[in-house]
PDB file of N, CA and C in Angstrom:
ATOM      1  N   UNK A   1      23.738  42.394 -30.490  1.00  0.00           N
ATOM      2  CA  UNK A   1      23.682  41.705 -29.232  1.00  0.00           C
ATOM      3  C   UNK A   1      24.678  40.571 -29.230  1.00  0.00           C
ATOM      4  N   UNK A   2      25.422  40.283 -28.270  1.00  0.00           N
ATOM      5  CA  UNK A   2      26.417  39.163 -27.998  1.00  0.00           C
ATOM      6  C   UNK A   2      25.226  37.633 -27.810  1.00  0.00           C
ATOM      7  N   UNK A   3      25.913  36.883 -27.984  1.00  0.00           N
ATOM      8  CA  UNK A   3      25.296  35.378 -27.670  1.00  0.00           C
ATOM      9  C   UNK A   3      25.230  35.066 -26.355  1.00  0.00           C
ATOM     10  N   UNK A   4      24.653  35.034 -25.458  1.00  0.00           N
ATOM     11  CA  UNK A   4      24.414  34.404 -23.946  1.00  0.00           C
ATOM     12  C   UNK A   4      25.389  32.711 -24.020  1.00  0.00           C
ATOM     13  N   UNK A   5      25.861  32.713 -23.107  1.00  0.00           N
ATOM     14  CA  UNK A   5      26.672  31.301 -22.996  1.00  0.00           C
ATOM     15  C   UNK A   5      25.272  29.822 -22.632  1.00  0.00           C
ATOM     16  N   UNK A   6      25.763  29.406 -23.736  1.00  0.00           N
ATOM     17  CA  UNK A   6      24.376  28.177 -23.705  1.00  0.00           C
ATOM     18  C   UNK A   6      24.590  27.329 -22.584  1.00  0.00           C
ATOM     19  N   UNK A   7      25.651  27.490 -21.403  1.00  0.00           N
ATOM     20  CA  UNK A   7      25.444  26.687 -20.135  1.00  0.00           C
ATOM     21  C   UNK A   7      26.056  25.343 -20.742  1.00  0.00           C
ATOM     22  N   UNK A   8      26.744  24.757 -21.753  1.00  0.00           N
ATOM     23  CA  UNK A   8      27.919  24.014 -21.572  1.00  0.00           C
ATOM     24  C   UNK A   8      29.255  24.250 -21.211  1.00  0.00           C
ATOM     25  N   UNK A   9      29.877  23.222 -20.559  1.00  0.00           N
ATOM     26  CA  UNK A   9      31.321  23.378 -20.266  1.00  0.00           C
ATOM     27  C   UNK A   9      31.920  22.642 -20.999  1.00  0.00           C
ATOM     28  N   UNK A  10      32.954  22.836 -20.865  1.00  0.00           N
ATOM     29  CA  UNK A  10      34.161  22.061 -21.741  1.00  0.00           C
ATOM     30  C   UNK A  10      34.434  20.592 -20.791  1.00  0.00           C
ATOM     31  N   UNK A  11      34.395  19.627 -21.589  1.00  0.00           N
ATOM     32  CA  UNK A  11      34.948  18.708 -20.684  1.00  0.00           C
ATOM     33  C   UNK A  11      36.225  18.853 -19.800  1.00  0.00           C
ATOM     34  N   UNK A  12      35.965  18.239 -18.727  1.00  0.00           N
ATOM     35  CA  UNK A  12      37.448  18.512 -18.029  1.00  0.00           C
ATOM     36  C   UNK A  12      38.814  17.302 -18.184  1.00  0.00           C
ATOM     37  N   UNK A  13      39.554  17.559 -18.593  1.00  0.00           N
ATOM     38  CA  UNK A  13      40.852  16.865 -18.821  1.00  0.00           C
ATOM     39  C   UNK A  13      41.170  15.893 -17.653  1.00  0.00           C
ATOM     40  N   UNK A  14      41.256  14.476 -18.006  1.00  0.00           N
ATOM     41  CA  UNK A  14      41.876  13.905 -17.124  1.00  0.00           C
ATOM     42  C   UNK A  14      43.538  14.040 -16.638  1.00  0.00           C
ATOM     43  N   UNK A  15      43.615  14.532 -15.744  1.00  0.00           N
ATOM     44  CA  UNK A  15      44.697  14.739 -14.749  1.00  0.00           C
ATOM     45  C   UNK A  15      45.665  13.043 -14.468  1.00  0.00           C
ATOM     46  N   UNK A  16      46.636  12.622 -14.664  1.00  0.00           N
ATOM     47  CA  UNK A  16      47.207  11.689 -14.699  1.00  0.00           C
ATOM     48  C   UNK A  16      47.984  11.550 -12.863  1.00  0.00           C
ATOM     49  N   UNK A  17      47.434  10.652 -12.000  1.00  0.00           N
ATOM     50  CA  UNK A  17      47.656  10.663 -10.879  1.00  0.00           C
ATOM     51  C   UNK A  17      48.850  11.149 -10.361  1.00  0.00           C
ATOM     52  N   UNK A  18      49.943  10.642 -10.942  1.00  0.00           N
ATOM     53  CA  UNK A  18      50.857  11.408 -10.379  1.00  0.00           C
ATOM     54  C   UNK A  18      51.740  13.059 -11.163  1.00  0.00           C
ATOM     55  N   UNK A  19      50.837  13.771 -12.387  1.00  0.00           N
ATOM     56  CA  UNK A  19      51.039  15.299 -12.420  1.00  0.00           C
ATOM     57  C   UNK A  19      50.296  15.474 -11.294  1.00  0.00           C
ATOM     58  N   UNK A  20      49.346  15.488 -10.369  1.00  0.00           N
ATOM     59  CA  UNK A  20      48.455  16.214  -9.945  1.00  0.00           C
ATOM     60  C   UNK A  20      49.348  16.970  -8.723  1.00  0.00           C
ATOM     61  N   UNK A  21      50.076  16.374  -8.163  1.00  0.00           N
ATOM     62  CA  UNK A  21      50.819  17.292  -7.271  1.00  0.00           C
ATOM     63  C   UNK A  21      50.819  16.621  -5.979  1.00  0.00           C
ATOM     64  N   UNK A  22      51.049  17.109  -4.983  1.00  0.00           N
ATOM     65  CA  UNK A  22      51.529  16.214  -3.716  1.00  0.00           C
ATOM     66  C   UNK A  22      50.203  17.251  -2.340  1.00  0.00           C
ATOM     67  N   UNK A  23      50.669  16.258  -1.573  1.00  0.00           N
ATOM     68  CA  UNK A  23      49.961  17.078   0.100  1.00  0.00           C
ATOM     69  C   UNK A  23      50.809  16.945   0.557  1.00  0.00           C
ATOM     70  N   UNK A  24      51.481  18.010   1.996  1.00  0.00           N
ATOM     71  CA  UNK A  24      52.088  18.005   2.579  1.00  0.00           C
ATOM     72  C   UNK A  24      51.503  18.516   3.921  1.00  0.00           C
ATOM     73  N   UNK A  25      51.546  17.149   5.002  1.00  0.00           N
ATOM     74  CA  UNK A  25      51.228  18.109   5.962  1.00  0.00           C
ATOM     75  C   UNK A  25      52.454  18.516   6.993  1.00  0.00           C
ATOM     76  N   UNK A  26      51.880  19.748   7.749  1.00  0.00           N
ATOM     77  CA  UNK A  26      53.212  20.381   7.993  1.00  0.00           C
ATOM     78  C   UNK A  26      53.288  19.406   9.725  1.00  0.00           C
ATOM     79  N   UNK A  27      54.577  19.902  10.032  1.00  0.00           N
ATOM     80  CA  UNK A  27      55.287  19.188  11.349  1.00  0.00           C
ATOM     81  C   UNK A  27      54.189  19.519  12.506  1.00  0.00           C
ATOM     82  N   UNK A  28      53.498  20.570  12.557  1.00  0.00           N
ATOM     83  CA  UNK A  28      53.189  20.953  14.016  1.00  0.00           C
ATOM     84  C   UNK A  28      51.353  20.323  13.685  1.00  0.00           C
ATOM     85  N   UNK A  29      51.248  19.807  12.591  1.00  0.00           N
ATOM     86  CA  UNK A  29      50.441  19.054  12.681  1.00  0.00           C
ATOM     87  C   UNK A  29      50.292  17.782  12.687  1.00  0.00           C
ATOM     88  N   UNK A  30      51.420  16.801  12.492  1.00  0.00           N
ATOM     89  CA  UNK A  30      51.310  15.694  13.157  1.00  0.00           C
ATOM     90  C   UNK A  30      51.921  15.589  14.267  1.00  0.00           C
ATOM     91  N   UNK A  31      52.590  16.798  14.919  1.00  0.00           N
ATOM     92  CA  UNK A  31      52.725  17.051  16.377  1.00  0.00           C
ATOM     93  C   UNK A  31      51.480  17.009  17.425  1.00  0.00           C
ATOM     94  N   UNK A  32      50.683  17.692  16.887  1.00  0.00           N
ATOM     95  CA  UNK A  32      49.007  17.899  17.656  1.00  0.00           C
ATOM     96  C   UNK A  32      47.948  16.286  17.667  1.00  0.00           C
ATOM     97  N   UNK A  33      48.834  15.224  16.327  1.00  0.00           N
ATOM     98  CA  UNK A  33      48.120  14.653  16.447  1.00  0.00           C
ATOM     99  C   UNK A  33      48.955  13.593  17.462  1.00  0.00           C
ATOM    100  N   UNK A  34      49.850  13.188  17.364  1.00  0.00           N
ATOM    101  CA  UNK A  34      51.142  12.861  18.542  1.00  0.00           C
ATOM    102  C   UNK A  34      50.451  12.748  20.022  1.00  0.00           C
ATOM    103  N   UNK A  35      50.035  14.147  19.953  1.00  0.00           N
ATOM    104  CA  UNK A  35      50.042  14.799  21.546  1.00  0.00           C
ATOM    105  C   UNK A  35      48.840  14.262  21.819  1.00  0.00           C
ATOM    106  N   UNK A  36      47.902  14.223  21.141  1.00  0.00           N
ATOM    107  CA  UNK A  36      46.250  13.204  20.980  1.00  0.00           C
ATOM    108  C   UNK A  36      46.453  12.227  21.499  1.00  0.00           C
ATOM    109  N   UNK A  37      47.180  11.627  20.853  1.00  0.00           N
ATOM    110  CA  UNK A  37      47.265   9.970  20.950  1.00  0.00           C
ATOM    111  C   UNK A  37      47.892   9.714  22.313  1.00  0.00           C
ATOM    112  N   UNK A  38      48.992  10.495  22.421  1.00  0.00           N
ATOM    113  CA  UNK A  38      49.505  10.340  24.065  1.00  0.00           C
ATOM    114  C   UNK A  38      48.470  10.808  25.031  1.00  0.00           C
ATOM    115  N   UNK A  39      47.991  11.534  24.938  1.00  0.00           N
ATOM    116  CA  UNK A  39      46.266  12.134  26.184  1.00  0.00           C
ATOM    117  C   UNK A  39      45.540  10.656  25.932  1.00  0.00           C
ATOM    118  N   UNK A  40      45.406  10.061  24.945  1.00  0.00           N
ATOM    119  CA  UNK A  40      44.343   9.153  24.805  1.00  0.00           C
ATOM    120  C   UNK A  40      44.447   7.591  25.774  1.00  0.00           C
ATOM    121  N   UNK A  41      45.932   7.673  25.367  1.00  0.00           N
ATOM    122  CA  UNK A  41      46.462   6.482  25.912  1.00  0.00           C
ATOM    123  C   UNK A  41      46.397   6.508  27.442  1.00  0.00           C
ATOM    124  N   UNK A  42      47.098   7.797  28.258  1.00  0.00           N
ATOM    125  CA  UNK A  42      47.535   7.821  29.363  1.00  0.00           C
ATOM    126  C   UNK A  42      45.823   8.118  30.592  1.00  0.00           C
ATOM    127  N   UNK A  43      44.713   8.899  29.543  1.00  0.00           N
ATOM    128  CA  UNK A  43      44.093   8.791  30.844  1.00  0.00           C
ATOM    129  C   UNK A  43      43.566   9.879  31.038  1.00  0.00           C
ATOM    130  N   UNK A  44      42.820   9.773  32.503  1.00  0.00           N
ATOM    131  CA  UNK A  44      42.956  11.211  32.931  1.00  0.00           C
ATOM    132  C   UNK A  44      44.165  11.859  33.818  1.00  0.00           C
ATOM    133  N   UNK A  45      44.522  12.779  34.012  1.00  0.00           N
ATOM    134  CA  UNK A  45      46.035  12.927  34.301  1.00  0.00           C
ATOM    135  C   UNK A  45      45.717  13.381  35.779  1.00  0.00           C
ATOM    136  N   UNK A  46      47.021  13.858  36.469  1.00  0.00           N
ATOM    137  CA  UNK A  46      47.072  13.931  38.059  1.00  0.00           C
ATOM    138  C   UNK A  46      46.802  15.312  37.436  1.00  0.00           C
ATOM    139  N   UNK A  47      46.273  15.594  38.853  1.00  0.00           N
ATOM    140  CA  UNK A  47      45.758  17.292  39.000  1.00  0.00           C
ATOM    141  C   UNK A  47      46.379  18.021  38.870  1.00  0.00           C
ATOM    142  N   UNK A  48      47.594  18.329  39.011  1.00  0.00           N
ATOM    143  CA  UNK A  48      48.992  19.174  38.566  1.00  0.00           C
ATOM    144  C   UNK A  48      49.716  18.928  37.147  1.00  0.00           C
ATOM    145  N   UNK A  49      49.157  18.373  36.301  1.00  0.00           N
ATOM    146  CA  UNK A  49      49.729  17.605  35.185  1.00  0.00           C
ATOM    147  C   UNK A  49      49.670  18.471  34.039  1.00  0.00           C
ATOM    148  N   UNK A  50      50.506  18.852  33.707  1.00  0.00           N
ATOM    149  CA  UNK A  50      50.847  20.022  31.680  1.00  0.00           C
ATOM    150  C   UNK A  50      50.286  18.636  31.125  1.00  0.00           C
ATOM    151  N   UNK A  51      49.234  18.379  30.089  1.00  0.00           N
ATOM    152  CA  UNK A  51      48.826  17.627  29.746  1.00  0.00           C
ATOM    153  C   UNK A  51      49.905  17.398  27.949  1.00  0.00           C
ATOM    154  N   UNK A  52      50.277  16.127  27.957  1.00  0.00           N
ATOM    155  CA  UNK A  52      51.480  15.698  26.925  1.00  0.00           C
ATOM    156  C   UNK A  52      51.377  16.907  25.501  1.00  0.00           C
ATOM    157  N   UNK A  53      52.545  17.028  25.377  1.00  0.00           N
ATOM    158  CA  UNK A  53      52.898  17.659  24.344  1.00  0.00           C
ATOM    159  C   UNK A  53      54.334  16.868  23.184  1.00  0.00           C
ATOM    160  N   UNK A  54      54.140  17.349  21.914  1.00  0.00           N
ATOM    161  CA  UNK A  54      54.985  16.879  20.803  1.00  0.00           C
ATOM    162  C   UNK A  54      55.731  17.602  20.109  1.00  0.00           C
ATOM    163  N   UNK A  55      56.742  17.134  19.749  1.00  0.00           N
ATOM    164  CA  UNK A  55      57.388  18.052  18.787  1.00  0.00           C
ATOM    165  C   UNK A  55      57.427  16.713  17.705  1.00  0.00           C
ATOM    166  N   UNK A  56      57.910  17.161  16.287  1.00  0.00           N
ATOM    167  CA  UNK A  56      57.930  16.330  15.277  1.00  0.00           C
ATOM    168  C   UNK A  56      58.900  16.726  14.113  1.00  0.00           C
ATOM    169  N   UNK A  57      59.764  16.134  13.510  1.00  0.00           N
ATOM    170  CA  UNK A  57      60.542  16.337  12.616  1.00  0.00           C
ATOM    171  C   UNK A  57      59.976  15.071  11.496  1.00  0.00           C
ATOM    172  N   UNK A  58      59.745  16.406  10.401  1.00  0.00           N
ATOM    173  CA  UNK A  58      59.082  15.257   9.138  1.00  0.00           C
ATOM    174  C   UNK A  58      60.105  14.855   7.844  1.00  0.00           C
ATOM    175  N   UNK A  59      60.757  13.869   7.368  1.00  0.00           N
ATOM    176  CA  UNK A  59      61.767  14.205   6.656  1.00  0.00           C
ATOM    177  C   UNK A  59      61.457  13.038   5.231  1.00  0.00           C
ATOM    178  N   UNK A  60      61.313  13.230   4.083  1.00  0.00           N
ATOM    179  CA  UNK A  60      60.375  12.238   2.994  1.00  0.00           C
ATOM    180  C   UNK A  60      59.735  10.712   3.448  1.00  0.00           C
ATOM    181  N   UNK A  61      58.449  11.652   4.239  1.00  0.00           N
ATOM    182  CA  UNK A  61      57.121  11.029   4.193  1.00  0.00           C
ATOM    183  C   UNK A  61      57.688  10.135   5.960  1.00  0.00           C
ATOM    184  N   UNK A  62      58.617  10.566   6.505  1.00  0.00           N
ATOM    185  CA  UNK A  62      59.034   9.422   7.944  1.00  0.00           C
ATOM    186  C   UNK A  62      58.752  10.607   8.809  1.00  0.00           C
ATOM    187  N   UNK A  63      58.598  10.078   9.961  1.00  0.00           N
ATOM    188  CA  UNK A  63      58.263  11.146  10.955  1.00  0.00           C
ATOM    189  C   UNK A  63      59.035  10.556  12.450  1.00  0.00           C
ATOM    190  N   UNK A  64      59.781  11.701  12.825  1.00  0.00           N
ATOM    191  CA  UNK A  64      60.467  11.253  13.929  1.00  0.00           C
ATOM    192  C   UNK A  64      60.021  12.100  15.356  1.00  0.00           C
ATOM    193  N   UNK A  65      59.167  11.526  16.283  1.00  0.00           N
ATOM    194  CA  UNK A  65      58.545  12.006  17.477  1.00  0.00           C
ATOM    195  C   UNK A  65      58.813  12.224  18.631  1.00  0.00           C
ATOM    196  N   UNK A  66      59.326  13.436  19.551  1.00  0.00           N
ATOM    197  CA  UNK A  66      58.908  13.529  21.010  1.00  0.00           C
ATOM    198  C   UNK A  66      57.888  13.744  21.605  1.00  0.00           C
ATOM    199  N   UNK A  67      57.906  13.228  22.817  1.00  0.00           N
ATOM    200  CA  UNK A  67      56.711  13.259  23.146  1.00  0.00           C
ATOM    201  C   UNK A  67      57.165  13.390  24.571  1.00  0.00           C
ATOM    202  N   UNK A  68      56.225  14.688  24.981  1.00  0.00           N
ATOM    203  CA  UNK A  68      56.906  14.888  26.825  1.00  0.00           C
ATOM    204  C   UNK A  68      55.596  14.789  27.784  1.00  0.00           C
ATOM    205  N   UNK A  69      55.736  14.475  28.673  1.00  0.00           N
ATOM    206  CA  UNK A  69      54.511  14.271  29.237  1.00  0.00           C
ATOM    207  C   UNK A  69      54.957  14.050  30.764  1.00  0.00           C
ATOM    208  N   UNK A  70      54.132  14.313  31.932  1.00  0.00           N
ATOM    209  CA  UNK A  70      54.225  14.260  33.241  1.00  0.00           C
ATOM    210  C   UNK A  70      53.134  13.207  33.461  1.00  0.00           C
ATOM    211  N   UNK A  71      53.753  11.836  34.597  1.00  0.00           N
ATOM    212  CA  UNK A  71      52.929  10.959  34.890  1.00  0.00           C
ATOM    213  C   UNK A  71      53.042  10.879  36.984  1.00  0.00           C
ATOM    214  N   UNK A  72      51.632  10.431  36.856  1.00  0.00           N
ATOM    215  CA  UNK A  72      51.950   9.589  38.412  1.00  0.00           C
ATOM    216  C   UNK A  72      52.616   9.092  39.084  1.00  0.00           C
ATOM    217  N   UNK A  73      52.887   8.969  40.067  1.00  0.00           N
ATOM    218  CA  UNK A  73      53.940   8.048  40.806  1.00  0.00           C
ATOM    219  C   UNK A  73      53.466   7.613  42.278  1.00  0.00           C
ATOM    220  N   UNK A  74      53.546   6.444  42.096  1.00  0.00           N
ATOM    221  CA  UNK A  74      54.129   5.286  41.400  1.00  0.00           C
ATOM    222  C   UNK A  74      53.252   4.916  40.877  1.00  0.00           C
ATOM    223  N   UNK A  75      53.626   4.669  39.298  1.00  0.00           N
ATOM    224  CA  UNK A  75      52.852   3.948  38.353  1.00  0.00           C
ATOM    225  C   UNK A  75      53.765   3.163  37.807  1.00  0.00           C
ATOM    226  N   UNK A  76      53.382   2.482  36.514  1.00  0.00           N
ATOM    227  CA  UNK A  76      54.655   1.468  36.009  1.00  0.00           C
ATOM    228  C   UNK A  76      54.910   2.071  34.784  1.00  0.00           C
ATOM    229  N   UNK A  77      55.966   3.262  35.352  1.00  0.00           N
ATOM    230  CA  UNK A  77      56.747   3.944  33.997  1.00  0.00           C
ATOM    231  C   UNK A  77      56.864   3.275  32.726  1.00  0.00           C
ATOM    232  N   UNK A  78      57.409   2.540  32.852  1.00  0.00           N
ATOM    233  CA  UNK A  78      58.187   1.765  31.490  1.00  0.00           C
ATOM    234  C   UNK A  78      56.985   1.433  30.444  1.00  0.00           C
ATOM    235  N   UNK A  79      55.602   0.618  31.111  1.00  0.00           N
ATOM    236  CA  UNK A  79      54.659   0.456  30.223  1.00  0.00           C
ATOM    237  C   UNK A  79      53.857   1.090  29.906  1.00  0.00           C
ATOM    238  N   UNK A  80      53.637   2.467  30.489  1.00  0.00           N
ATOM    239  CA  UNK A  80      52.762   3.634  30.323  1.00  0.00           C
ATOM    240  C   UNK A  80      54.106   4.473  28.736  1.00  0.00           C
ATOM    241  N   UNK A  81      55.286   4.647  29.243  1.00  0.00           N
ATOM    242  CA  UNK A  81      55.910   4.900  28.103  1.00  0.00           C
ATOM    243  C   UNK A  81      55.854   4.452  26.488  1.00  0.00           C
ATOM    244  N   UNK A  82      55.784   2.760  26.687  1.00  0.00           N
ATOM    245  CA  UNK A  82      55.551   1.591  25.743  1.00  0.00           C
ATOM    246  C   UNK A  82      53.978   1.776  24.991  1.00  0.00           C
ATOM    247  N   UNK A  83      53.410   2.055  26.018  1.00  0.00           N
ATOM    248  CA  UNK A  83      51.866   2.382  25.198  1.00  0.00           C
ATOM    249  C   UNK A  83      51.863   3.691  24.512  1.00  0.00           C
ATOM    250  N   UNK A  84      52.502   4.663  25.349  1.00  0.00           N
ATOM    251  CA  UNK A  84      52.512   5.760  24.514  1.00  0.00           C
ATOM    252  C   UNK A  84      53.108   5.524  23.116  1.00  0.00           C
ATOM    253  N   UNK A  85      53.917   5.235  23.046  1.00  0.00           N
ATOM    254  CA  UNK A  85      55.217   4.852  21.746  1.00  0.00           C
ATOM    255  C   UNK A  85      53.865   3.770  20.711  1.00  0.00           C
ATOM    256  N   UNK A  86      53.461   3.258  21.470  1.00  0.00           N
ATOM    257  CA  UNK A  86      52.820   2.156  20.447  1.00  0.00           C
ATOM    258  C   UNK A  86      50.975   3.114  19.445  1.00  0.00           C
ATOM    259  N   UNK A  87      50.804   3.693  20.877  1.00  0.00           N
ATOM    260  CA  UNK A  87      49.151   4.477  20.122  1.00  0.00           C
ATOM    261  C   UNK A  87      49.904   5.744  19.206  1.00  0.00           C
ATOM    262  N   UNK A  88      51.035   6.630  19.510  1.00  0.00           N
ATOM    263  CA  UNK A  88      51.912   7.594  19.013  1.00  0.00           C
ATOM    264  C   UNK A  88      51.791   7.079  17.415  1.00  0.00           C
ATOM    265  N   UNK A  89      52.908   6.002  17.169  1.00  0.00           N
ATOM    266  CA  UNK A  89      52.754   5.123  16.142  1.00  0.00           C
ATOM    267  C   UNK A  89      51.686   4.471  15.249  1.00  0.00           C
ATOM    268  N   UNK A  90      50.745   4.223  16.063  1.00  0.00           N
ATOM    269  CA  UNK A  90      49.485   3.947  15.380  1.00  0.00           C
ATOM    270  C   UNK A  90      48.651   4.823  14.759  1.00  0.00           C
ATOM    271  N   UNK A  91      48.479   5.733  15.752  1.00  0.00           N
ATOM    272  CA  UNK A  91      47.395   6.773  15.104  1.00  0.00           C
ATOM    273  C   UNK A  91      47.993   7.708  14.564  1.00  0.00           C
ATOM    274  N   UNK A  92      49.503   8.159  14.156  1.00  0.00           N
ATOM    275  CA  UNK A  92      50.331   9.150  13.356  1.00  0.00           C
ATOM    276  C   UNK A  92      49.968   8.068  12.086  1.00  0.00           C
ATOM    277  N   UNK A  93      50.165   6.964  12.328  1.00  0.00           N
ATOM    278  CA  UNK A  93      50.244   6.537  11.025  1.00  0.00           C
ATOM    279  C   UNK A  93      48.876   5.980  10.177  1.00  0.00           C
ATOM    280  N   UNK A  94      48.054   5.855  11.406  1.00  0.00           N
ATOM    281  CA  UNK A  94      46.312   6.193  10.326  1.00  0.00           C
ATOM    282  C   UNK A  94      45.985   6.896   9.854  1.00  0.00           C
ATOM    283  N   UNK A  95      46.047   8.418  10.840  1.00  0.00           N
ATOM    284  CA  UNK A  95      45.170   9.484  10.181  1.00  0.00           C
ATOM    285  C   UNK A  95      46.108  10.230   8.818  1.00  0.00           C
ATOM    286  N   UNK A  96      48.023  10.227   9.113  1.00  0.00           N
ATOM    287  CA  UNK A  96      48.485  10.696   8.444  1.00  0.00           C
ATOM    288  C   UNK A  96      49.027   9.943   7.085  1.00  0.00           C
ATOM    289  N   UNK A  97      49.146   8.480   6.992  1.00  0.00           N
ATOM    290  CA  UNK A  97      49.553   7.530   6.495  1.00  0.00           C
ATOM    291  C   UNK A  97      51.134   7.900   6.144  1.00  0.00           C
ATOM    292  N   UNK A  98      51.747   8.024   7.755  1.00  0.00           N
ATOM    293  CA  UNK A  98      53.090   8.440   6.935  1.00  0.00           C
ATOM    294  C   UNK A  98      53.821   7.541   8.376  1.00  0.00           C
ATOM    295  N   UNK A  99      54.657   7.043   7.726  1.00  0.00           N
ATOM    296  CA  UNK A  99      55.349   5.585   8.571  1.00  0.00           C
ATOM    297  C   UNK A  99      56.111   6.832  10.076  1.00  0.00           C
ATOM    298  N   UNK A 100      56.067   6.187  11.175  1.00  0.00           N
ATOM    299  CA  UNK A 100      56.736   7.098  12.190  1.00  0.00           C
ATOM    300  C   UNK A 100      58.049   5.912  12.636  1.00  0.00           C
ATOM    301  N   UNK A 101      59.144   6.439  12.463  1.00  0.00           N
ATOM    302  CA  UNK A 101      60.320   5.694  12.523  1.00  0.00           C
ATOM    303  C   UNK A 101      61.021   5.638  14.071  1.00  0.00           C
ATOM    304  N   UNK A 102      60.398   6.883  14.529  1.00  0.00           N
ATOM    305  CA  UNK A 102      61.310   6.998  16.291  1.00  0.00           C
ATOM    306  C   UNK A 102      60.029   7.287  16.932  1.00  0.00           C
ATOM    307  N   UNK A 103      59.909   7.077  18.000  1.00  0.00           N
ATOM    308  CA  UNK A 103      58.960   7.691  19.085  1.00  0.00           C
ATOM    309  C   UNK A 103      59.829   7.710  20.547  1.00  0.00           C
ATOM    310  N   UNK A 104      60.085   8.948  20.964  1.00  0.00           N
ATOM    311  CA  UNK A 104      61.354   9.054  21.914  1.00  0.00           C
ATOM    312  C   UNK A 104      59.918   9.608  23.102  1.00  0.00           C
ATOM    313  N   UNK A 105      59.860   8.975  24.215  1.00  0.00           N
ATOM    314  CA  UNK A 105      58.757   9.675  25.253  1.00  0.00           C
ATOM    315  C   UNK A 105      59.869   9.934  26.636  1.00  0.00           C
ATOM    316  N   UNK A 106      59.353  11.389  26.701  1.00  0.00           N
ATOM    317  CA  UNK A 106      60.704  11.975  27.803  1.00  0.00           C
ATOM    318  C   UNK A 106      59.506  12.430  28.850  1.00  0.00           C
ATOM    319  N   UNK A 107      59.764  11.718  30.026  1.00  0.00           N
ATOM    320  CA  UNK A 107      59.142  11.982  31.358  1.00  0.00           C
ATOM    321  C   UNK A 107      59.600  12.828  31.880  1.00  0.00           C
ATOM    322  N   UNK A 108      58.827  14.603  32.360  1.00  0.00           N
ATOM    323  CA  UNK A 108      59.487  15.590  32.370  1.00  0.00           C
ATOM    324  C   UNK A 108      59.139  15.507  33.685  1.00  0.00           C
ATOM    325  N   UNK A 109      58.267  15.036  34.354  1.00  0.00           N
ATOM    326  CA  UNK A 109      57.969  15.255  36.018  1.00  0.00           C
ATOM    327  C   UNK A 109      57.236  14.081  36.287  1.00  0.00           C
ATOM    328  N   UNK A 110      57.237  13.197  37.483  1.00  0.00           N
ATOM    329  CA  UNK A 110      56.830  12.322  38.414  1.00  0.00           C
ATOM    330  C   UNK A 110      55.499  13.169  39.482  1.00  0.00           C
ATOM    331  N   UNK A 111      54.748  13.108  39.347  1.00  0.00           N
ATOM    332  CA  UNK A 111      53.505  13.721  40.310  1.00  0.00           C
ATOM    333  C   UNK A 111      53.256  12.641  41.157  1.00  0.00           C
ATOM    334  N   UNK A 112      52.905  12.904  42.426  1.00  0.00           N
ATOM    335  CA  UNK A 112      52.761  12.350  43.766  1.00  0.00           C
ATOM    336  C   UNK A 112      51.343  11.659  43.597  1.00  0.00           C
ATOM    337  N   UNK A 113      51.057  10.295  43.715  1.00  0.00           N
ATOM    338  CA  UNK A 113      49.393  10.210  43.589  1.00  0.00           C
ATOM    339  C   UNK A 113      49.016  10.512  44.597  1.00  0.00           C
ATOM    340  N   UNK A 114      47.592  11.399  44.268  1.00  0.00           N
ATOM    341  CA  UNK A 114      47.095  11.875  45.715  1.00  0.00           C
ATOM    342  C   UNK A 114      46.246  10.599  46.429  1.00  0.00           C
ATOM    343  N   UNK A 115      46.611  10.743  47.534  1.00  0.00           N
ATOM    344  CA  UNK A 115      46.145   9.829  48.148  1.00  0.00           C
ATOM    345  C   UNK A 115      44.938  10.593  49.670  1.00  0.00           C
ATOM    346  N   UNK A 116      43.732   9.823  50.373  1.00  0.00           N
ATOM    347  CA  UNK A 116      43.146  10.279  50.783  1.00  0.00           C
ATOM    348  C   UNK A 116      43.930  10.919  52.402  1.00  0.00           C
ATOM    349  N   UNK A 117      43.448  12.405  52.521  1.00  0.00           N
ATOM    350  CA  UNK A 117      43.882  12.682  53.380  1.00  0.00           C
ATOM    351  C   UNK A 117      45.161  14.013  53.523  1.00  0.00           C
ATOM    352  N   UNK A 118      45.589  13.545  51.768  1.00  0.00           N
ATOM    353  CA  UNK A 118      46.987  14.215  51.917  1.00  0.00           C
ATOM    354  C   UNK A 118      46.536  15.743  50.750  1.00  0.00           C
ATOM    355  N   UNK A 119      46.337  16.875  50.975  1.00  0.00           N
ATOM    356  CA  UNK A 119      45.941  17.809  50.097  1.00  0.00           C
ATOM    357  C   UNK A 119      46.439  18.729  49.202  1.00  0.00           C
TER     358      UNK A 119
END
């Protein structure tokens, strides 16, 4: 008869922090998170509105962002842009901890605010 394994393990080897290896997350996922942060900032959107989308180029550990999105009009472009760029920046760089160096926000369409009356 063979011996049954008496249910010890071998201790496990401490791993020295940096052999252990790296994470990488890929582009179209701190794109999705990009595109979050811009929905979060801006609102609820006009009724005709492609709700913001990202693209992302990741290049050692920096992340460089578009961000396209359709807003209201008249609203105050410039600081709805500025917030985007600023929550973009913030929350790429919480959840992912990876510094974001550009945040480029390209206004692809102006939507009419609806106003009462007009359908």
């Amino acid at each position: 008869m063979t011996g049954a394994s008496s249910g010890t393990h071998r201790p496990a080897t401490a791993v020295a922090p940096g052999e252990r290896g790296a994470v990488r997350i890929a582009d179209r996922v701190v794109a999705k998170i990009a595109a979050q942060a811009a929905r979060e900032v801006l609102g609820p959107l006009p009724k005709d509105a492609v709700p913001p989308h990202a693209t992302v180029v990741v290049h050692h550990g920096t992340a460089r962002v578009r961000v396209h999105l359709e807003l209201d009009y008249p609203s105050a472009i410039g600081a709805r842009c500025a917030a985007v760029r600023r929550q973009v920046t913030e929350r790429v760089g919480a959840l992912v901890d990876m510094e974001v160096r550009e945040v480029a926000v390209h206004v692809e369409r102006l939507l009419p605010a609806q106003t009462p009356g007009r359908a």
